[in-house]
Protein backbone atom coordinates (compact mmCIF):
# COMPACT_ATOMS: atom_id res chain seq x y z
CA UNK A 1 86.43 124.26 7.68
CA UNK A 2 87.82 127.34 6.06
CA UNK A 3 91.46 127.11 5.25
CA UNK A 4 93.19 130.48 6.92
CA UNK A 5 94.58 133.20 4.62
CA UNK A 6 98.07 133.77 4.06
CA UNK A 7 101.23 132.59 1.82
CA UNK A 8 101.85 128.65 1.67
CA UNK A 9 104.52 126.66 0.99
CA UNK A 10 105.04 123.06 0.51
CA UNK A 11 108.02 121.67 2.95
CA UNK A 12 106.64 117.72 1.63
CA UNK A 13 104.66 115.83 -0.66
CA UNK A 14 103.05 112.73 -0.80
CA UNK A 15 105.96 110.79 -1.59
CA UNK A 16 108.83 112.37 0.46
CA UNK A 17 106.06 111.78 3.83
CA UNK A 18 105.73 108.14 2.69
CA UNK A 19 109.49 107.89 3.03
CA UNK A 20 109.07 109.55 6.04
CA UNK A 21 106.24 107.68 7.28
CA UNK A 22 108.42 104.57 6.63
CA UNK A 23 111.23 105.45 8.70
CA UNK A 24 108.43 105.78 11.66
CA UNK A 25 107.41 102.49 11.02
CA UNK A 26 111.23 101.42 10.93
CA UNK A 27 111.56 103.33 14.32
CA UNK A 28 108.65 102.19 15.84
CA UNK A 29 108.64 98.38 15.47
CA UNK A 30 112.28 98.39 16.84
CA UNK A 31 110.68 99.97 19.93
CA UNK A 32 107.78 97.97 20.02
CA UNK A 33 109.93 94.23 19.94
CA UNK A 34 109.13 91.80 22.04
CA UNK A 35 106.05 93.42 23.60
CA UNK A 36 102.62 90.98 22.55
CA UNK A 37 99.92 93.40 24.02
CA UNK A 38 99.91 97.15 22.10
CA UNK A 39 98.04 99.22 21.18
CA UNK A 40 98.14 102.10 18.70
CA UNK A 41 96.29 105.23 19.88
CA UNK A 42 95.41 108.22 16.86
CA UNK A 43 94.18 111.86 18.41
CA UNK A 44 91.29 112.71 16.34
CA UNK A 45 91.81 114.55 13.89
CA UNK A 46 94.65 113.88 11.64
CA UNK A 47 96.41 111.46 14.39
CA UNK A 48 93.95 108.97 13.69
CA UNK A 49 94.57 108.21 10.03
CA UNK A 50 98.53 108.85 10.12
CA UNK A 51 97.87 106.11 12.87
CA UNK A 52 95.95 103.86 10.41
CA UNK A 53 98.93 104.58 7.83
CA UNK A 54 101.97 103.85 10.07
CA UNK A 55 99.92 100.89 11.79
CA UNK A 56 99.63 99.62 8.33
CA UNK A 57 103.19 99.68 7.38
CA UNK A 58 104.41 98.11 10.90
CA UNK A 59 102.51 95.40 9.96
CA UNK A 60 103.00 94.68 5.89
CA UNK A 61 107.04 95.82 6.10
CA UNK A 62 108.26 94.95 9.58
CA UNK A 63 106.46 91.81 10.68
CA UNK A 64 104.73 93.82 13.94
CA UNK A 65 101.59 91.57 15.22
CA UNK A 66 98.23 93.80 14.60
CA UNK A 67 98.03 95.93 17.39
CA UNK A 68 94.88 97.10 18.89
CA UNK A 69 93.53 100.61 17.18
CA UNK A 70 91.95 102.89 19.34
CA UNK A 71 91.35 106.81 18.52
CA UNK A 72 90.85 110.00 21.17
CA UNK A 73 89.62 112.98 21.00
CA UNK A 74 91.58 115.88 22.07
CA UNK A 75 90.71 119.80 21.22
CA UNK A 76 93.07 122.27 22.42
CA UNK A 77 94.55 123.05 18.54
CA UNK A 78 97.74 125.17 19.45
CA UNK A 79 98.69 124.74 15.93
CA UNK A 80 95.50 126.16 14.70
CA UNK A 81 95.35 129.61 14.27
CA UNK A 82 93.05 130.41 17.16
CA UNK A 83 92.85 128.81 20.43
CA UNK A 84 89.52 126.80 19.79
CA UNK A 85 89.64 125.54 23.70
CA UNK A 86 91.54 127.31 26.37
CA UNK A 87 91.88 124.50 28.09
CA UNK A 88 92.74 120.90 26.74
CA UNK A 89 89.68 119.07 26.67
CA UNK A 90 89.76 115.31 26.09
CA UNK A 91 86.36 114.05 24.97
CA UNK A 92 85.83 109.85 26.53
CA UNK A 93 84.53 107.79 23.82
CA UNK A 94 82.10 105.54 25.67
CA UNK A 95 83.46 102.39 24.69
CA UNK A 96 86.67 103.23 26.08
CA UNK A 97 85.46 103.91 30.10
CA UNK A 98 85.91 100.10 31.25
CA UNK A 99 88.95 99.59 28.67
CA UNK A 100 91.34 97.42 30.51
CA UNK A 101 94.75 98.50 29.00
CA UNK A 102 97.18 97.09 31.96
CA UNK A 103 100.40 94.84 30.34
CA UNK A 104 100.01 96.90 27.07
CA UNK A 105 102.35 99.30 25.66
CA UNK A 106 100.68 102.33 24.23
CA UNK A 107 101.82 103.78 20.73
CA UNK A 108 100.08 107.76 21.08
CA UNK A 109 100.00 108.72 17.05
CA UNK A 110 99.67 112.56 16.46
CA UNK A 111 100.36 114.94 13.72
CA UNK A 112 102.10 118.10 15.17
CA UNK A 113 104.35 118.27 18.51
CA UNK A 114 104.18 121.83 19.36
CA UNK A 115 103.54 123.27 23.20
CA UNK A 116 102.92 119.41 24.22
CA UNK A 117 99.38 120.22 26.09
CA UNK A 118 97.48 117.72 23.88
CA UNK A 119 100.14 115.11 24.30
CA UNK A 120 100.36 115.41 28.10
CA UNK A 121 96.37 115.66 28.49
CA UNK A 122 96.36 112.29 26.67
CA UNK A 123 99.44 110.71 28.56
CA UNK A 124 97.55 111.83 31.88
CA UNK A 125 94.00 109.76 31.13
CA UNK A 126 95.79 107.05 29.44
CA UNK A 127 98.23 106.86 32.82
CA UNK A 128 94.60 105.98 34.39
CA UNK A 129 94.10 102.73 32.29
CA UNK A 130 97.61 101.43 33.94
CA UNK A 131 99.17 100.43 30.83
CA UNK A 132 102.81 99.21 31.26
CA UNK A 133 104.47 101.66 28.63
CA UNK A 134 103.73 104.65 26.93
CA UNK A 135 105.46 106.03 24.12
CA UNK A 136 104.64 108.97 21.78
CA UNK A 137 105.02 109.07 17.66
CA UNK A 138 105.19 112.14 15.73
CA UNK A 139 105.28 113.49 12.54
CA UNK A 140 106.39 116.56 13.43
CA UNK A 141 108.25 118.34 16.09
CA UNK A 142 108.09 122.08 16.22
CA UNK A 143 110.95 122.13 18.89
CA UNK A 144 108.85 124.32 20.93
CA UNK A 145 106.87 122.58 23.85
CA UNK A 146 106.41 124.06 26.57
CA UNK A 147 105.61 120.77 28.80
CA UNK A 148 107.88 117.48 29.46
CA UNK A 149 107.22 116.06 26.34
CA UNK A 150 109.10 114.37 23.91
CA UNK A 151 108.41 112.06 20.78
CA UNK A 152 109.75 108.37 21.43
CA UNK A 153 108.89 107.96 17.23
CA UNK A 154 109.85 111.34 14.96
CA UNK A 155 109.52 111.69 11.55
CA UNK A 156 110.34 115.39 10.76
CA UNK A 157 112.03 117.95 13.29
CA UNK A 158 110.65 120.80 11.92
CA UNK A 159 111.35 124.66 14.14
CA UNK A 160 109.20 127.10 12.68
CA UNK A 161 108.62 130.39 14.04
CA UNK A 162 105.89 130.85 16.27
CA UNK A 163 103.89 133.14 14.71
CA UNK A 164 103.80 130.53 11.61
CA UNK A 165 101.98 127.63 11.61
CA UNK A 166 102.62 123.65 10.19
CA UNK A 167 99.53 122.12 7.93
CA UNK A 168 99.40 118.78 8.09
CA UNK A 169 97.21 117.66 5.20
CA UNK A 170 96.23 114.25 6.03
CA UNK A 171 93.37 112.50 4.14
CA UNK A 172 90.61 111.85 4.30
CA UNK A 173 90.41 115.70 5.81
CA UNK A 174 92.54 116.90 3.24
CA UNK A 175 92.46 115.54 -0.17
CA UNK A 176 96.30 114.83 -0.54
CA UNK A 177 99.18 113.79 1.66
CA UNK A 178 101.42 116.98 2.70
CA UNK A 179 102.89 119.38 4.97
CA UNK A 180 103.10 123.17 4.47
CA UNK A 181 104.23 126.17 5.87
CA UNK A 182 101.52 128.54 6.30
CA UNK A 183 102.63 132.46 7.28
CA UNK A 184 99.67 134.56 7.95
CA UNK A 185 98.75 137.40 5.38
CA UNK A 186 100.19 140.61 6.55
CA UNK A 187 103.40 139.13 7.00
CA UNK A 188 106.75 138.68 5.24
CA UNK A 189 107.16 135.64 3.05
């Protein structure tokens, strides 16, 4: 996928989001005490290996029990530059229809809170598998959604101007760990 035009700048690097990423892991095995059935749910595309990442240090640096890893796909992309899907479509893996998820608590992983349509699309079908908690970790919060949403889990509150838009670099779809600020040619820097 083409990267869009315009001026970028990086907000943080590899090493400040593993700082980050460890405070989320700090944050979210506090929450997750106690509980013996959870799972960890990415949103494809970057949600899924920031998932893998912050399941990975729940487990080495805070003792959590390996939780069940599960990844959804959502397309709606607010953050994107064009509105690939006007409405939030959520794609069913097929291994996932008879998923029994009652008595678990759900850990949603995504990259970018922004209008929350993405979020609530996913809190909606996962309602449907009658977990007994949900909770939501981000790394970023725009501070603009336009739903009830909230992150239980937030690594970086982060209010950018609408017009400009948050790149979460996450690999393997990008080749290094970052966020930057991406304002569209034709604009101020």
């Amino acid at each position: 996928m083409d990267r869009p035009c315009g001026s970028r700048t990086s907000l943080y690097d590899t090493k400040q989001l593993d700082v980050v990423l460890e405070g989320m892991a700090r944050q979210a095995a506090v929450l997750l005490a106690g509980r013996s059935l959870v799972a960890v749910i990415g949103i494809l595309r970057r949600g899924a290996p920031l998932a893998d990442r912050l399941t990975e240090k729940m487990i080495k640096r805070f003792g959590v029990l390996p939780p069940l890893r599960l990844d959804l796909s959502v397309k709606r992309y607010a953050d994107d530059l064009t509105l690939l899907y006007p409405e939030t479509k959520l794609t069913e893996d097929a291994s996932h229809e008879a998923l029994d998820l009652r008595a678990y608590t759900l850990l949603i992983v995504d990259d970018v809170l922004y209008t929350g349509h993405s979020l609530l699309k996913v809190v909606d079908y996962l309602v449907r598998k009658g977990p007994a908690e949900i909770r939501v970790a981000m790394l970023a919060d725009r501070g603009a959604a336009r739903l009830p949403v909230r992150a239980d889990v937030l690594g970086l509150r982060l209010d950018i101007a609408p017009p400009d838009v948050i790149e979460c670099n996450v690999p393997p779809y990008e080749p290094e760990f970052k966020i930057e600020l991406l304002k569209l040619d034709g604009r101020p820097a």
